[in-house]
PDB file of N, CA and C in Angstrom:
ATOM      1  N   UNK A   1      14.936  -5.655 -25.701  1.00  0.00           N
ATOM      2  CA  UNK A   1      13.986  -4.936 -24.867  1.00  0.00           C
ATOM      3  C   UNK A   1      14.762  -4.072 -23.879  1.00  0.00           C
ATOM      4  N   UNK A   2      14.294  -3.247 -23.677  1.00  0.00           N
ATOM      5  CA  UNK A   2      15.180  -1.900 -22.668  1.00  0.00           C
ATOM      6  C   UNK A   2      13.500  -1.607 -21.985  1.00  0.00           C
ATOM      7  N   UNK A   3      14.374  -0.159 -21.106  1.00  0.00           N
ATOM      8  CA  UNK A   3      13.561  -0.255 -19.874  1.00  0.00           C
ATOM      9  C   UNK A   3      12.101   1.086 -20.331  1.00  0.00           C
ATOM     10  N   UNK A   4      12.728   1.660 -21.315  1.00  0.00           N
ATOM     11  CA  UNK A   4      11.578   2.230 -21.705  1.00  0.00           C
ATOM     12  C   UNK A   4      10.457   1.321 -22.258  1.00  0.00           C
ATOM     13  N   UNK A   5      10.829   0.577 -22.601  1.00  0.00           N
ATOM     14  CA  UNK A   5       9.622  -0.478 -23.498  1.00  0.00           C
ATOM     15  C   UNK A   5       8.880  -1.176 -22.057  1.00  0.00           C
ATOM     16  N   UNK A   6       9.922  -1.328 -21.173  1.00  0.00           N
ATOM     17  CA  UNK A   6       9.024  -1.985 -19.935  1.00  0.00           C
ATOM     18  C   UNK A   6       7.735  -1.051 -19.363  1.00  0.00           C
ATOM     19  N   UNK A   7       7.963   0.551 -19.741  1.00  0.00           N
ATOM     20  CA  UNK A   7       7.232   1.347 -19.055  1.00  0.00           C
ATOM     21  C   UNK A   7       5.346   1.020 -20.074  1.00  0.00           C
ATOM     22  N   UNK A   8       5.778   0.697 -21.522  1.00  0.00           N
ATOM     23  CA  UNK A   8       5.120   1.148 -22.139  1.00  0.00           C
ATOM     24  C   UNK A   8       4.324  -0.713 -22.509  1.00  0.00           C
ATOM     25  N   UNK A   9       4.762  -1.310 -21.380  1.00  0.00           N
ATOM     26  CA  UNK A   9       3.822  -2.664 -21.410  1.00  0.00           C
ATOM     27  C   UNK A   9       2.092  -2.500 -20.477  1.00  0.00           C
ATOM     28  N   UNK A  10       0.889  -2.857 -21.521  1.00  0.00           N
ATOM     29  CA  UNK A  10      -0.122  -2.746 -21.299  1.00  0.00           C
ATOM     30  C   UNK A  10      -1.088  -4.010 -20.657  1.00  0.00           C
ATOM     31  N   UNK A  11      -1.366  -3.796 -18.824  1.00  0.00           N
ATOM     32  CA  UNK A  11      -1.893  -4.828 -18.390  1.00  0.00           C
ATOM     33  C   UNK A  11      -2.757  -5.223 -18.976  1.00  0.00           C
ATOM     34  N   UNK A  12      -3.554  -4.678 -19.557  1.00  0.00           N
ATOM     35  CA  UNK A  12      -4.627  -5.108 -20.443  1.00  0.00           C
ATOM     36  C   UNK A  12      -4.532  -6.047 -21.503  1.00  0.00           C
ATOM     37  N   UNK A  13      -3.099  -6.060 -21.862  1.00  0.00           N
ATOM     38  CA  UNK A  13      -3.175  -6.931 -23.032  1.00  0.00           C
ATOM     39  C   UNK A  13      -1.789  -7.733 -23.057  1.00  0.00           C
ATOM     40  N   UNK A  14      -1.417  -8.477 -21.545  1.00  0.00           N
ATOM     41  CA  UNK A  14      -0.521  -9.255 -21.842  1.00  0.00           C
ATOM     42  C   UNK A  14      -0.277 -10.020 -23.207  1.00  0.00           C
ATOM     43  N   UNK A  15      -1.121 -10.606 -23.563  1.00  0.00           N
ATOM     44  CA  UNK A  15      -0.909 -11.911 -24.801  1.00  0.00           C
ATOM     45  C   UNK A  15      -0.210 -11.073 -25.992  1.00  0.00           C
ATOM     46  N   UNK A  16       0.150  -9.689 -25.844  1.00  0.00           N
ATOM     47  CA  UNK A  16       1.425  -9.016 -26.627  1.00  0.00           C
ATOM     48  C   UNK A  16       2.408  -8.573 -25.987  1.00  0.00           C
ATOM     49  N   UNK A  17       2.259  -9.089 -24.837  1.00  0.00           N
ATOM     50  CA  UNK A  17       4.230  -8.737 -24.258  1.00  0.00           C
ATOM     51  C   UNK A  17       5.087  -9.725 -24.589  1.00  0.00           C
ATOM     52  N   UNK A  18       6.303  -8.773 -24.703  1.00  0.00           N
ATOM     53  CA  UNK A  18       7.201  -9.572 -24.815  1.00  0.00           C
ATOM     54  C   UNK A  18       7.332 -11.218 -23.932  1.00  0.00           C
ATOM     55  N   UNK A  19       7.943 -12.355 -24.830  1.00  0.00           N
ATOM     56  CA  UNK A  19       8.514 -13.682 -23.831  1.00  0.00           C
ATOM     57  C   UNK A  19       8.756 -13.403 -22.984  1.00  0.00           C
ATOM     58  N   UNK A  20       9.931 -13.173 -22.543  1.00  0.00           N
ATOM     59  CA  UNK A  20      10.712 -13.100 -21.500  1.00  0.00           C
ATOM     60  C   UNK A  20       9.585 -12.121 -20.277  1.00  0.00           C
ATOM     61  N   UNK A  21       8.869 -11.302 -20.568  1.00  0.00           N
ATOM     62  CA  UNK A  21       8.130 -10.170 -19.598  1.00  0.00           C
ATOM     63  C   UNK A  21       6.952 -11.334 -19.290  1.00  0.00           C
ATOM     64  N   UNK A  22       6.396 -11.957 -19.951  1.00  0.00           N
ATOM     65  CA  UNK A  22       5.021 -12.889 -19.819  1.00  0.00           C
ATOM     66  C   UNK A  22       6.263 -14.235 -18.975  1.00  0.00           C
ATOM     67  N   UNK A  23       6.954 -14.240 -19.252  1.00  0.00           N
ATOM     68  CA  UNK A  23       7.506 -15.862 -18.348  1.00  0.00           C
ATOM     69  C   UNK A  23       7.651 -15.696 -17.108  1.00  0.00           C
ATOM     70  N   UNK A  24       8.807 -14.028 -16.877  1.00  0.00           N
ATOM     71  CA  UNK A  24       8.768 -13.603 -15.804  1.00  0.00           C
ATOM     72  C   UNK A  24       7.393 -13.068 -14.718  1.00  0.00           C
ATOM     73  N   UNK A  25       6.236 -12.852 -15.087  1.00  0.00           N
ATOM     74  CA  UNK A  25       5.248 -12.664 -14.538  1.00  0.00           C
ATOM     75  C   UNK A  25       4.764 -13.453 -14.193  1.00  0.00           C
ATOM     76  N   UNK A  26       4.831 -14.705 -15.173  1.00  0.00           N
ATOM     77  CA  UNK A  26       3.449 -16.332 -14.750  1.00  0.00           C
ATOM     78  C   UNK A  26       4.229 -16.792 -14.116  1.00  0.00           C
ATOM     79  N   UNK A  27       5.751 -16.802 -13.874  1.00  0.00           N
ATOM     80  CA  UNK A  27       6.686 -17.001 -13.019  1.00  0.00           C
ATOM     81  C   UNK A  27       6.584 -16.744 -11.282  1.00  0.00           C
ATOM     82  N   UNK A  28       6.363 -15.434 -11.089  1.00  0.00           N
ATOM     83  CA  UNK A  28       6.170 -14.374  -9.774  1.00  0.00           C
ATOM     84  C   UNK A  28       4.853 -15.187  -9.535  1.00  0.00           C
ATOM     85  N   UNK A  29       3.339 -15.240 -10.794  1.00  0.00           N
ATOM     86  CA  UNK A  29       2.265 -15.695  -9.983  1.00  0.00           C
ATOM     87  C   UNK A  29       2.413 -17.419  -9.611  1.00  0.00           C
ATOM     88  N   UNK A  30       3.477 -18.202 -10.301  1.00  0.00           N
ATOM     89  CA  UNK A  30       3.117 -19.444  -9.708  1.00  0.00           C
ATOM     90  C   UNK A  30       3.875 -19.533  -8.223  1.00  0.00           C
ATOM     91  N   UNK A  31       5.435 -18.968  -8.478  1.00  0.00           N
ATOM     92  CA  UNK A  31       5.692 -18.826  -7.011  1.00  0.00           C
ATOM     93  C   UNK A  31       5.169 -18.082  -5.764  1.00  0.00           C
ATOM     94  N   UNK A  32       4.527 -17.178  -6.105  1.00  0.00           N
ATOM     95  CA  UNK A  32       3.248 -17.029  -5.509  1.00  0.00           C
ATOM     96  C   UNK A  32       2.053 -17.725  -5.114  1.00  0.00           C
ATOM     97  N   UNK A  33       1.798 -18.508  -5.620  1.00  0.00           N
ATOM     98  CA  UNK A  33       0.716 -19.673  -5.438  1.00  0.00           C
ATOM     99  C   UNK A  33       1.400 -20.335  -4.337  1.00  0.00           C
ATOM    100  N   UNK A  34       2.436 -21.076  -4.734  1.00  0.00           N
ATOM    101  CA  UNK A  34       3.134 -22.017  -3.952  1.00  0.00           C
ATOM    102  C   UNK A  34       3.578 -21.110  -2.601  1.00  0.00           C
ATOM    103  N   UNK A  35       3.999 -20.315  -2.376  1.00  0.00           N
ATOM    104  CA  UNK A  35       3.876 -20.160  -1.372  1.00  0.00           C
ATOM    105  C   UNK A  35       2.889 -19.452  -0.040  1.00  0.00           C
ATOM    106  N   UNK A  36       2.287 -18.713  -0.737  1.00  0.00           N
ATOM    107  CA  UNK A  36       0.747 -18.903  -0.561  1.00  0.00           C
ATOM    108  C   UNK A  36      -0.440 -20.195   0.123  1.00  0.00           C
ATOM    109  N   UNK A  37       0.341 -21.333  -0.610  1.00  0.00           N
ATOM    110  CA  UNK A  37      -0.002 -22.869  -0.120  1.00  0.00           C
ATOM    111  C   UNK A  37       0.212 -23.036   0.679  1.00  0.00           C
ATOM    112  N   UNK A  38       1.518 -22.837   0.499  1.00  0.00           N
ATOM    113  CA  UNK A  38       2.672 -23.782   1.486  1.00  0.00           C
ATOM    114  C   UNK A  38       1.596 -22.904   2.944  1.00  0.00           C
ATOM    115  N   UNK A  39       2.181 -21.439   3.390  1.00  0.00           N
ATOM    116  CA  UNK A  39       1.718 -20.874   4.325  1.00  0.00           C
ATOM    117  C   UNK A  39       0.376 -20.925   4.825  1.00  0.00           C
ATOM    118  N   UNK A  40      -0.254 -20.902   4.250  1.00  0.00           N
ATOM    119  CA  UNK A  40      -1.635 -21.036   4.494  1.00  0.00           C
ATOM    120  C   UNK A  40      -2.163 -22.805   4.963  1.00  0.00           C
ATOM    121  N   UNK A  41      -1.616 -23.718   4.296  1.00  0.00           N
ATOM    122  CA  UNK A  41      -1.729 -25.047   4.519  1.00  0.00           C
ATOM    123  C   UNK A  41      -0.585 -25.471   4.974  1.00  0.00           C
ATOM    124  N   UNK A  42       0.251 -25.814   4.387  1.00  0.00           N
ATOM    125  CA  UNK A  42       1.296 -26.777   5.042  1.00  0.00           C
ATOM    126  C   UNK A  42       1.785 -26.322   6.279  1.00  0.00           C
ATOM    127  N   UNK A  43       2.101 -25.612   6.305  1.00  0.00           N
ATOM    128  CA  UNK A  43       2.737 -25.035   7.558  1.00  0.00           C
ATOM    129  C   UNK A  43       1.892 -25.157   8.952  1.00  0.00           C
ATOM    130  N   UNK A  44       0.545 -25.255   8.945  1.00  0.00           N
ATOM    131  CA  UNK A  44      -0.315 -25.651  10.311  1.00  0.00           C
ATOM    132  C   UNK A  44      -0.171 -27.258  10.079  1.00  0.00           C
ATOM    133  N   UNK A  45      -0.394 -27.732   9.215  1.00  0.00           N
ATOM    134  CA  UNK A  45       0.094 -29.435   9.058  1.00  0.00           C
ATOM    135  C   UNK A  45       1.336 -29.713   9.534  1.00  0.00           C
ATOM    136  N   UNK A  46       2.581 -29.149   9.083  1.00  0.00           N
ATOM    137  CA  UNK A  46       3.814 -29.316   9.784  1.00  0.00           C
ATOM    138  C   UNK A  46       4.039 -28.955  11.697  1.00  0.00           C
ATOM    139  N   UNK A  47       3.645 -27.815  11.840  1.00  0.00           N
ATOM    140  CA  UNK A  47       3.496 -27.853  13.254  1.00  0.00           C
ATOM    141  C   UNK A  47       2.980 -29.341  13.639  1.00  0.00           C
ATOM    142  N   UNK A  48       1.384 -29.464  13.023  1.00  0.00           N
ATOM    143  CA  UNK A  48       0.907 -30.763  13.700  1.00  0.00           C
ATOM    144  C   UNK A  48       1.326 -31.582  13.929  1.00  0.00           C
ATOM    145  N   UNK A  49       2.410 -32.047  12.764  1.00  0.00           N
ATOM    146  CA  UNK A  49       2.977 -33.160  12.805  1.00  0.00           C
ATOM    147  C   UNK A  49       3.929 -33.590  14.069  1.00  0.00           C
ATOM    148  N   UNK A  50       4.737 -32.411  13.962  1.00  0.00           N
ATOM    149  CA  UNK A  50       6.092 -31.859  15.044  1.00  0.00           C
ATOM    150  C   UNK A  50       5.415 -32.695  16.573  1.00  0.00           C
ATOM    151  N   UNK A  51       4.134 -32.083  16.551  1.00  0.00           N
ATOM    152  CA  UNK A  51       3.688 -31.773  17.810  1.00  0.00           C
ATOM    153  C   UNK A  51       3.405 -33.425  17.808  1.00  0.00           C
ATOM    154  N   UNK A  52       3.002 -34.219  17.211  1.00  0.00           N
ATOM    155  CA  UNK A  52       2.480 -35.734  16.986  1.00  0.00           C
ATOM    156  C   UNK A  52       3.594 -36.328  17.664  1.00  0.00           C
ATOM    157  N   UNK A  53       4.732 -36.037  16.705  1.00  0.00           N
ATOM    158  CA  UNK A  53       5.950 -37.003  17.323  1.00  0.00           C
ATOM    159  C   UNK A  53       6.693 -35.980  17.931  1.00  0.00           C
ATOM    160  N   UNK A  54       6.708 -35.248  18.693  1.00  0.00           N
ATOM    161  CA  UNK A  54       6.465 -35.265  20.236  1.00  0.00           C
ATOM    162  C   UNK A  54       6.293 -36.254  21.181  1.00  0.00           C
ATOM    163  N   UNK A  55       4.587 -35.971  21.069  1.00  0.00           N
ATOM    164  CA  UNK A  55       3.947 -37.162  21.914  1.00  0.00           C
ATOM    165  C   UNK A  55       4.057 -38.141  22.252  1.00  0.00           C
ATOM    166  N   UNK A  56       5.132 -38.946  20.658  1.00  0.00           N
ATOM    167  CA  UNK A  56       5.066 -40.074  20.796  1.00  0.00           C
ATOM    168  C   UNK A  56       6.415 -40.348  21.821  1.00  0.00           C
TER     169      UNK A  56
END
């Protein structure tokens, strides 16, 4: 695969891209998820915690 073939990949129809182009993408969206999580949730939980034992 070369970089002209990258130009000529169709969002419409992943389930014919190349392996490697479909791994690298579901790749970007799961680490995306996860951190997405993380920021959105964990991270006000972690403060909380911090702040807990503190207190204690």
């Amino acid at each position: 695969m070369d970089l002209s073939e990258l130009n000529e990949l169709d969002l419409g129809n992943i389930a014919n891209w190349p392996l490697p182009a479909r791994i690298f993408v579901i790749s970007l969206i799961f680490f995306g998820v996860l951190g997405a999580g993380y920021w959105l949730d964990t991270k006000d939980q972690r403060a909380q915690l911090e702040k807990s034992e503190r207190k204690e």
